[in-house]
Protein backbone atom coordinates (compact mmCIF):
# COMPACT_ATOMS: atom_id res chain seq x y z
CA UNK A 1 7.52 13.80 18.77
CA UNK A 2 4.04 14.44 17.55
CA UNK A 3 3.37 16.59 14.37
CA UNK A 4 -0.72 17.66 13.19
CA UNK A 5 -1.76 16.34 9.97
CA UNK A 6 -2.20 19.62 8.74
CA UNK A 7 1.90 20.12 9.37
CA UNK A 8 2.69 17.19 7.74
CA UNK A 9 0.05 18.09 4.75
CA UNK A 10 1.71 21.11 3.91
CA UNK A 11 4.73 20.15 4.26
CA UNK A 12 4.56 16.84 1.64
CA UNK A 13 2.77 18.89 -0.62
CA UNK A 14 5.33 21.78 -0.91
CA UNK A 15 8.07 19.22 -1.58
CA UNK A 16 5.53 17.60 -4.08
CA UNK A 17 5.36 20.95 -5.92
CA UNK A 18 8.77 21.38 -5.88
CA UNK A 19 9.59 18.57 -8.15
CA UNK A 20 6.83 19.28 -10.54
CA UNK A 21 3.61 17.95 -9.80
CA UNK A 22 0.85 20.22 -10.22
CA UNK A 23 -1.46 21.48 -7.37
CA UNK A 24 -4.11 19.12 -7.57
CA UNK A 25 -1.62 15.92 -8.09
CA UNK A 26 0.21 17.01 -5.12
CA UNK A 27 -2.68 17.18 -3.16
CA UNK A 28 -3.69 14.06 -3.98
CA UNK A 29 -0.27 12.15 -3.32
CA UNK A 30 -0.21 14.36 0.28
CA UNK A 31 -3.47 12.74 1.01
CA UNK A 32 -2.91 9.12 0.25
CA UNK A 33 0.74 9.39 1.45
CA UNK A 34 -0.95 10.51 4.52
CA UNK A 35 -3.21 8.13 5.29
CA UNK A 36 -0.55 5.38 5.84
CA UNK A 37 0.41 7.45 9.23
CA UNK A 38 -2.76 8.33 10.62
CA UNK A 39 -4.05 4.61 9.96
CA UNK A 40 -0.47 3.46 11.57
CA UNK A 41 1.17 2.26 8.49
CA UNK A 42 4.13 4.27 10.07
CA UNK A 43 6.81 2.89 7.43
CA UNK A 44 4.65 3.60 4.42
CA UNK A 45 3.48 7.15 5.07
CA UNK A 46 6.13 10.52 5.24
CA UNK A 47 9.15 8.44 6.28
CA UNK A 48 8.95 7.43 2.08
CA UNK A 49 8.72 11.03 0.82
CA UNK A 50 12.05 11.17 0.96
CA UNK A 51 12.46 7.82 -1.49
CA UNK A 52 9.79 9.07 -3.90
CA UNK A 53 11.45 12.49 -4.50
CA UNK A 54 14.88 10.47 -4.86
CA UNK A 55 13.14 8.27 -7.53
CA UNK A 56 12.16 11.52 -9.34
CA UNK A 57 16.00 12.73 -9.34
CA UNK A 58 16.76 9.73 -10.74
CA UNK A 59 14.11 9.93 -13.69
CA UNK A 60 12.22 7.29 -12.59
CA UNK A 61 9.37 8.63 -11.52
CA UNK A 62 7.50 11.57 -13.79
CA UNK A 63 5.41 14.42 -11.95
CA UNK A 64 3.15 15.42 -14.45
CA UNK A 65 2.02 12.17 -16.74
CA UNK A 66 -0.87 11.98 -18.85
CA UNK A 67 -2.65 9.04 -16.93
CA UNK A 68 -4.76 7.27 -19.65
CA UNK A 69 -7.08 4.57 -20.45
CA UNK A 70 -5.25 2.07 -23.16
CA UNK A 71 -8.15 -0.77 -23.24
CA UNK A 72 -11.29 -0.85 -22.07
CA UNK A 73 -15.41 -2.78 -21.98
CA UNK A 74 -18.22 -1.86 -20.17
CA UNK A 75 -17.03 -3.30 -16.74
CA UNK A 76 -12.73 -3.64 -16.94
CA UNK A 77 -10.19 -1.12 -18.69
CA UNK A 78 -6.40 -1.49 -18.40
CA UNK A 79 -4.83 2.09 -17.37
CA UNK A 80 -1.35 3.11 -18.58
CA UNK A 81 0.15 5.64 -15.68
CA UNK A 82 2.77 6.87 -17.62
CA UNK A 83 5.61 6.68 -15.18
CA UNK A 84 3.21 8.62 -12.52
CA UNK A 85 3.44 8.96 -8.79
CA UNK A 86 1.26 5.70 -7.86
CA UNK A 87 -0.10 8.00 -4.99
CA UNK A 88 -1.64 9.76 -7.83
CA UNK A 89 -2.01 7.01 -10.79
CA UNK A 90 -3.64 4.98 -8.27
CA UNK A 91 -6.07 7.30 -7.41
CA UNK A 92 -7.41 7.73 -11.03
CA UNK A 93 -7.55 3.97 -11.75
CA UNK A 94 -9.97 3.57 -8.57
CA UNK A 95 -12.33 6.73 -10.01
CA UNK A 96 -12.30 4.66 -13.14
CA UNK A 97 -13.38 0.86 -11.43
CA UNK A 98 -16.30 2.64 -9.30
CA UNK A 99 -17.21 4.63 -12.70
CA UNK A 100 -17.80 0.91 -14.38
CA UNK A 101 -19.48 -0.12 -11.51
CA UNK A 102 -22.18 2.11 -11.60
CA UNK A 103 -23.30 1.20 -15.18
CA UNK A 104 -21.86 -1.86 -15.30
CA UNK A 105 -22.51 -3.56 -11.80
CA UNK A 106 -18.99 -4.03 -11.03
CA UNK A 107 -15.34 -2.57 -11.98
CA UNK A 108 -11.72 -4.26 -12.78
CA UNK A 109 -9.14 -2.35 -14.04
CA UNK A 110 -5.24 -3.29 -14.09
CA UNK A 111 -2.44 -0.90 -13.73
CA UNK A 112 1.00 -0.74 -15.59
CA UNK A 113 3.68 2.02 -15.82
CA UNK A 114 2.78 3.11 -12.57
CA UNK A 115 4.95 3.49 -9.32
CA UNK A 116 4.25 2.63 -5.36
CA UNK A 117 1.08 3.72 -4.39
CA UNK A 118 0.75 3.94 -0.53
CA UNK A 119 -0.94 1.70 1.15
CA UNK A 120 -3.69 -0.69 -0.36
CA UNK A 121 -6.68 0.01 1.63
CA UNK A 122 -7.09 3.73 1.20
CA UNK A 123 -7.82 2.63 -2.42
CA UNK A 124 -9.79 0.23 -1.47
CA UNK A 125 -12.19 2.40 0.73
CA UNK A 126 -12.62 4.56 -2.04
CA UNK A 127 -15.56 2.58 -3.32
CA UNK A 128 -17.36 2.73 0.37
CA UNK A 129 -18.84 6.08 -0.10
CA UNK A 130 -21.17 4.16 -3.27
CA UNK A 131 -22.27 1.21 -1.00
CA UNK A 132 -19.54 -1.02 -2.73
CA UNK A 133 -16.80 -3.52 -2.02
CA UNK A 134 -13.68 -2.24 -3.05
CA UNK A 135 -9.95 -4.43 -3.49
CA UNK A 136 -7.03 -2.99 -3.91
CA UNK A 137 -3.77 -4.70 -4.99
CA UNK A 138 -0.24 -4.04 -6.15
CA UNK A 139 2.84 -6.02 -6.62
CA UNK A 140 6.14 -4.45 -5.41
CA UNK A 141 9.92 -4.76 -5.39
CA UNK A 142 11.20 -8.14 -5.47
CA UNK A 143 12.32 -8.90 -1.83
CA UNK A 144 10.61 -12.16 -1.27
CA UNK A 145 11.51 -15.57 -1.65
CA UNK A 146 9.06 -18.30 -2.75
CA UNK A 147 8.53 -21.14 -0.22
CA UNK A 148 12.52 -23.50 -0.93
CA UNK A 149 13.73 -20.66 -2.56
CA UNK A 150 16.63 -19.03 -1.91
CA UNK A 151 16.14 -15.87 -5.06
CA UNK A 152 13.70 -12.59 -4.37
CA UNK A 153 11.06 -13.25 -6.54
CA UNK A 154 7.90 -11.60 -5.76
CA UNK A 155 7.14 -7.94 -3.85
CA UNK A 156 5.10 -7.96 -0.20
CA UNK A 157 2.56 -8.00 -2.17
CA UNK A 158 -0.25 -6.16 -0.39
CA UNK A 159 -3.99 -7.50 -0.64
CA UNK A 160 -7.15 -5.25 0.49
CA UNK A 161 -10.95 -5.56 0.77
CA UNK A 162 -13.06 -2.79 2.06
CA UNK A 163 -16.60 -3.62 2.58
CA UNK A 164 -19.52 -1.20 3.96
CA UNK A 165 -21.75 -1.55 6.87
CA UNK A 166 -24.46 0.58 8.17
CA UNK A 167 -24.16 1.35 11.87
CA UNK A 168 -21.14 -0.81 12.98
CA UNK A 169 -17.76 0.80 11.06
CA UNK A 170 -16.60 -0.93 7.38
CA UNK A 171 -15.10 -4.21 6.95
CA UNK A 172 -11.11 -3.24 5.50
CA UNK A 173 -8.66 -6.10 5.34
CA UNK A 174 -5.28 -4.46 4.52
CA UNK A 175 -2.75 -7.03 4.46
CA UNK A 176 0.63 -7.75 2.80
CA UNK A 177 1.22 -11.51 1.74
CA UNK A 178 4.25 -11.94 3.72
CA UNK A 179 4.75 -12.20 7.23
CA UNK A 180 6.28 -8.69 7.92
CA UNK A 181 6.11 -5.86 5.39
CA UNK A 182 9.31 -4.51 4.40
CA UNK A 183 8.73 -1.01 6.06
CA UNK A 184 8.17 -2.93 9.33
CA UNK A 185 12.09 -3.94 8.94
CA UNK A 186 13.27 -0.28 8.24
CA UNK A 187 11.55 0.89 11.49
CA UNK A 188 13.21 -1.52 13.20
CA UNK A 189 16.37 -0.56 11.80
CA UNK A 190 15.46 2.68 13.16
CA UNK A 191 15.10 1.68 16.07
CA UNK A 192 17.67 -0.57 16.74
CA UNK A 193 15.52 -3.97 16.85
CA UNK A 194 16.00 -7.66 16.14
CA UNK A 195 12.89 -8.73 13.80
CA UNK A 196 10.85 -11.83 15.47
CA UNK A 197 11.68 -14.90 13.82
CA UNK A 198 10.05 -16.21 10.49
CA UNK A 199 9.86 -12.80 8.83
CA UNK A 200 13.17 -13.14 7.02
CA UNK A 201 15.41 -15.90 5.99
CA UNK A 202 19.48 -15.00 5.29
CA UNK A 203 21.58 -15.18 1.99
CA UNK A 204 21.64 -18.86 2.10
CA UNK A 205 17.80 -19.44 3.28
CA UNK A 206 18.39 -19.83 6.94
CA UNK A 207 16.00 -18.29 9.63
CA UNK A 208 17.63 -15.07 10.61
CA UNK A 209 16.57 -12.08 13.13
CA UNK A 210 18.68 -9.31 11.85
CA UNK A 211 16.52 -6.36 10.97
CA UNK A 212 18.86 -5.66 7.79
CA UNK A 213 18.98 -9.09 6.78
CA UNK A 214 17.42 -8.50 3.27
CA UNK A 215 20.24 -5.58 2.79
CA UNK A 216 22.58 -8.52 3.50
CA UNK A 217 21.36 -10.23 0.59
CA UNK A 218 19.21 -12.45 2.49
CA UNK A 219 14.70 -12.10 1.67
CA UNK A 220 11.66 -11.65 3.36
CA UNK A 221 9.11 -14.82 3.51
CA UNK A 222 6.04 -15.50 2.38
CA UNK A 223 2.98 -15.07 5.15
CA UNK A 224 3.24 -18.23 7.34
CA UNK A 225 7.12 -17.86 7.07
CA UNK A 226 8.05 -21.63 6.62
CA UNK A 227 6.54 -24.86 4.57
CA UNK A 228 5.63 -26.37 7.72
CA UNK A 229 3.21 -23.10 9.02
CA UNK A 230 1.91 -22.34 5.53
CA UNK A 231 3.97 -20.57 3.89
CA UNK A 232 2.91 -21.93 0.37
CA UNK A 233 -0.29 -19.80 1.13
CA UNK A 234 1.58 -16.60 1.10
CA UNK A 235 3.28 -17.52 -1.69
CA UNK A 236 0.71 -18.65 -3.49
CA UNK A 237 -2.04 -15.36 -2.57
CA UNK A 238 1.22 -12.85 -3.62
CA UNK A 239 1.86 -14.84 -6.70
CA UNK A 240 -1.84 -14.01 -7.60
CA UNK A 241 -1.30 -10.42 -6.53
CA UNK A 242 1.61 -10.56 -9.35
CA UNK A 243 -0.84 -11.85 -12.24
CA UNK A 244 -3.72 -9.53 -11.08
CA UNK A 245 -1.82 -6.46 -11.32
CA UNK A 246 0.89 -6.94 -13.79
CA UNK A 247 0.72 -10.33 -15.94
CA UNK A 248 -2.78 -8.76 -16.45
CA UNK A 249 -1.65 -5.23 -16.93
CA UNK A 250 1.25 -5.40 -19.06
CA UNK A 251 3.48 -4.23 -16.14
CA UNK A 252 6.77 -5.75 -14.79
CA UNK A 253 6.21 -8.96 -12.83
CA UNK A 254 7.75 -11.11 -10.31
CA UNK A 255 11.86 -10.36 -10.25
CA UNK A 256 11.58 -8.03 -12.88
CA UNK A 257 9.55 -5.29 -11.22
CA UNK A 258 11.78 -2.13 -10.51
CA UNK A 259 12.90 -1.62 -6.94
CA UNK A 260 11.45 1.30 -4.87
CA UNK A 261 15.00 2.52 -3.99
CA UNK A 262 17.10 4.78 -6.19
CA UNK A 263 20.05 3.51 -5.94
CA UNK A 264 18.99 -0.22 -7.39
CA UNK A 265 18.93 -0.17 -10.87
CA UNK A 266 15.67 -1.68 -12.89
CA UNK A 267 16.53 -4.69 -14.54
CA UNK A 268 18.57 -3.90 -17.67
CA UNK A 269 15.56 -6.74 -20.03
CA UNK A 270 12.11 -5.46 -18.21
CA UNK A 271 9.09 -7.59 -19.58
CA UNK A 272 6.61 -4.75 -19.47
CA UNK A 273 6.35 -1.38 -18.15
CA UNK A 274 6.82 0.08 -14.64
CA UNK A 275 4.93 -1.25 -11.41
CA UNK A 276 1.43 -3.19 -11.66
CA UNK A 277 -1.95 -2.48 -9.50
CA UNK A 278 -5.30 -4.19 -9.61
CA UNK A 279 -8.58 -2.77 -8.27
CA UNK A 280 -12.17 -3.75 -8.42
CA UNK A 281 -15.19 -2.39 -7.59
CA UNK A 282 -18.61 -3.82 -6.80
CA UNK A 283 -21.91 -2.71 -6.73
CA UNK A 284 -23.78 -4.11 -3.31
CA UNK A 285 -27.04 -3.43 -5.21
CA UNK A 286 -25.76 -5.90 -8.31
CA UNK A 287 -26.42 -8.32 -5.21
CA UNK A 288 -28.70 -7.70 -3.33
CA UNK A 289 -30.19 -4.63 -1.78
CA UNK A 290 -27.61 -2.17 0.00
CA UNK A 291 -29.47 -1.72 3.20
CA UNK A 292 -29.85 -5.40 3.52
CA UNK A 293 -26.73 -6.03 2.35
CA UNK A 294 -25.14 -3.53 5.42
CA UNK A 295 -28.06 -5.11 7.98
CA UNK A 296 -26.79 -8.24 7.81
CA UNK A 297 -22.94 -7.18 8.04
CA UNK A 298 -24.24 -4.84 11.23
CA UNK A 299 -24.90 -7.90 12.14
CA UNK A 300 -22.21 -10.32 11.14
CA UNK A 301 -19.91 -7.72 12.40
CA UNK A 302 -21.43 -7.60 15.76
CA UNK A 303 -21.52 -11.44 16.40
CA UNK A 304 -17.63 -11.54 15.95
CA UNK A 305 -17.27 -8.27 18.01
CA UNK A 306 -19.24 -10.78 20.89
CA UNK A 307 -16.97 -14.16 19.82
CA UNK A 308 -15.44 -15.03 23.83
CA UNK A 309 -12.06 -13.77 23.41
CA UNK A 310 -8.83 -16.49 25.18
CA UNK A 311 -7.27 -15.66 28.05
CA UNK A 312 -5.19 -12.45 28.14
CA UNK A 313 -7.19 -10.76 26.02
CA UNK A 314 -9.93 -7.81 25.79
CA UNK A 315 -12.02 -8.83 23.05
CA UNK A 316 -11.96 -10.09 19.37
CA UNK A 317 -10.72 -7.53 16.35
CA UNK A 318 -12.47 -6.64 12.92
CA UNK A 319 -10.67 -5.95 9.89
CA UNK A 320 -9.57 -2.20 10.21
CA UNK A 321 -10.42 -1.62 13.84
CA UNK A 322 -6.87 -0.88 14.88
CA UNK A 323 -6.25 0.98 12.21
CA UNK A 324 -9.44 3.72 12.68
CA UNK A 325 -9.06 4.13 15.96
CA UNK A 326 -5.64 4.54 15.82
CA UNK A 327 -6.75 7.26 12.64
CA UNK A 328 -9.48 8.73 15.29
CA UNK A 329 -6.41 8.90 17.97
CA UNK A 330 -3.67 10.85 15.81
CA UNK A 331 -6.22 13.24 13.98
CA UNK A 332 -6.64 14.52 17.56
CA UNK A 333 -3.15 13.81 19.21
CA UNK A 334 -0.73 14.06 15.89
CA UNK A 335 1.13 11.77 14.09
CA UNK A 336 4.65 10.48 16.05
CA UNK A 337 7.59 10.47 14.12
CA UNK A 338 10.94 8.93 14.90
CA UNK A 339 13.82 11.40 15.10
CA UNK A 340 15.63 9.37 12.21
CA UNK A 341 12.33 10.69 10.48
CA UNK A 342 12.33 14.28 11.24
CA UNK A 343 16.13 14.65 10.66
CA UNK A 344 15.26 13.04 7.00
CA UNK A 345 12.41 15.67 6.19
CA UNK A 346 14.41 18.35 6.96
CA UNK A 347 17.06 17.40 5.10
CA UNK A 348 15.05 17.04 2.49
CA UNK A 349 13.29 20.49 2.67
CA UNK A 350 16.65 22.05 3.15
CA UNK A 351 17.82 20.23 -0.23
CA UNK A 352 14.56 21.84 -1.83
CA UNK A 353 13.92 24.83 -0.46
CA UNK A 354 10.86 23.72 1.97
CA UNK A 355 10.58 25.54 5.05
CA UNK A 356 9.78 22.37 8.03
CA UNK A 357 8.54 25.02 9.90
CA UNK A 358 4.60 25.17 9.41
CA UNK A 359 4.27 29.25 8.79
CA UNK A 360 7.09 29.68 6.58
């Protein structure tokens, strides 16, 4: 069943109020909760409300922080989100990396005591609308094994790069550094799937194609999902994800970074504070000159959108093409939702007091 954006707006920001966060917060979180559905992130976007709200209940997650700077030079600052939303900390810390950029040429800052934060690349396009290159990354729960290992060390990991153009769309790489994000499991889950082989491996580090495989104990692999097709790449570009956003930070890192469900526990020791982010922003013009800059990517962009596609095929994909016309489709047609999904939302507005009807 298909819901507007508008519904599902409303909705997420009622229940966002209802826990505490102020108008403007809320909105914010709605928004970049949002954009994980109408950009077909389907696992990361309204089916998580529930989890975030669940995370509050358990004191984990605080609705109204004071989101600060705690270090700072001209071009890099390290932001302390005080145990905020990440849909809202995250946000801030972009604002604060295009801020540097404009003075400074380019932006860093690195996130601690923050909290999952959507999807990477609607941070990431931030920085588009000021003719600048924007990455976004974050580490996450520890659900992924390192290439022979058999422990969850690392989170999915997510790495993105949005990069402007003039007339063809942006350049946005939005990728996790494993070969299946975890949300990708729990739709399957949903809907009664086997995963494809090489996204997890079992309790023992066999290949396995149960969808709940990690709830069995078992972990999610690195991108190339074996030794012999790479997987010491993944491991190796989420391992830098890790250091970026955390190491950096003064965050938790590796298998010490919280879990995103409520009903794990943190680890009892943590070695620094909450979840970590990373983002950087960079002035085109700190270059070379925008227009030119966007010419030649109308350009670069175009020769790939020509490159002879192999047999079967329609033609060759840019970075973020799925993704915005899938965003141009469900602004128009609404967002699907699973019934697993619906049933969960109006739980949760009974639980609250949220009307899942649009009027009420």
């Amino acid at each position: 069943m298909n819901f507007s954006f508008d519904h599902l707006e409303n909705f997420t920001q009622r229940i966002l109020r209802k826990i505490g966060c102020p108008e403007k917060d809320a909105a914010t979180a709605a928004r970049v909760l949002l954009a994980a559905d109408l950009r077909g992130v389907d696992s990361h976007g309204v089916a998580r409300l529930s989890g975030y709200v669940r995370l509050w209940e358990a004191n984990r997650i605080n609705a109204v922080p004071e989101i600060r700077i705690v270090h700072e030079t001209p071009s890099t600052a390290v932001v302390d989100g005080d145990g905020g939303l990440g849909l809202v900390v995250a946000p801030f810390a972009m604002q604060v990396a295009i801020d540097k950029a404009k003075t400074a040429g380019t932006g860093w800052v690195s996130v601690k005591n923050s909290n999952h934060y959507g999807i990477a690349g609607i941070h990431a396009m931030e920085a588009l609308k000021h003719d600048m290159i924007g990455i976004s990354l974050t580490n996450a729960s520890p659900l992924v094994s390192p290439t022979f290992s058999r422990e969850r060390m690392l989170g999915t990991n997510p790495i993105s790069v949005a990069i402007p153009a003039n007339d063809q769309p942006p350049f946005v790489l939005d990728m996790a550094t494993t070969t299946a994000a975890n949300g990708k499991l729990e739709i399957l889950q949903r809907k009664k799937q086997d995963a494809p082989l090489g996204w997890i491996q079992d309790r023992d580090g066999n290949p396995t194609t149960s969808p709940l495989g990690v709830k069995d104990g078992g972990a999610l692999l690195p991108l190339g999902g074996d030794r012999e097709h790479g997987s010491h790449k993944g491991y190796g570009l989420g391992s830098v994800v890790d250091i970026f956003s955390a190491v950096l930070s003064g965050a938790n890192y590796g298998p010490w970074v919280p879990p995103f469900v409520a009903f794990l526990e943190p680890h009892p020791n943590p070695v620094g504070e909450g979840l970590g982010h990373f983002f950087g922003a960079m002035c085109v013009d700190a270059f070379r000159p925008a227009d030119e800059f966007k010419k030649h990517m109308d350009q670069w962009i175009g020769r790939f959108r020509e490159a002879e596609p192999v047999k079967g095929q329609q033609r060759v994909l840019i970075p973020g093409d799925p993704e915005r016309e899938l965003e141009a489709e469900r602004r128009q047609h609404g967002i699907p939702l699973l019934d697993p999904v619906i049933e969960d939302l109006k739980a949760l507005g009974d639980k609250l007091g949220v009307s899942w009807k649009p009027n009420d």
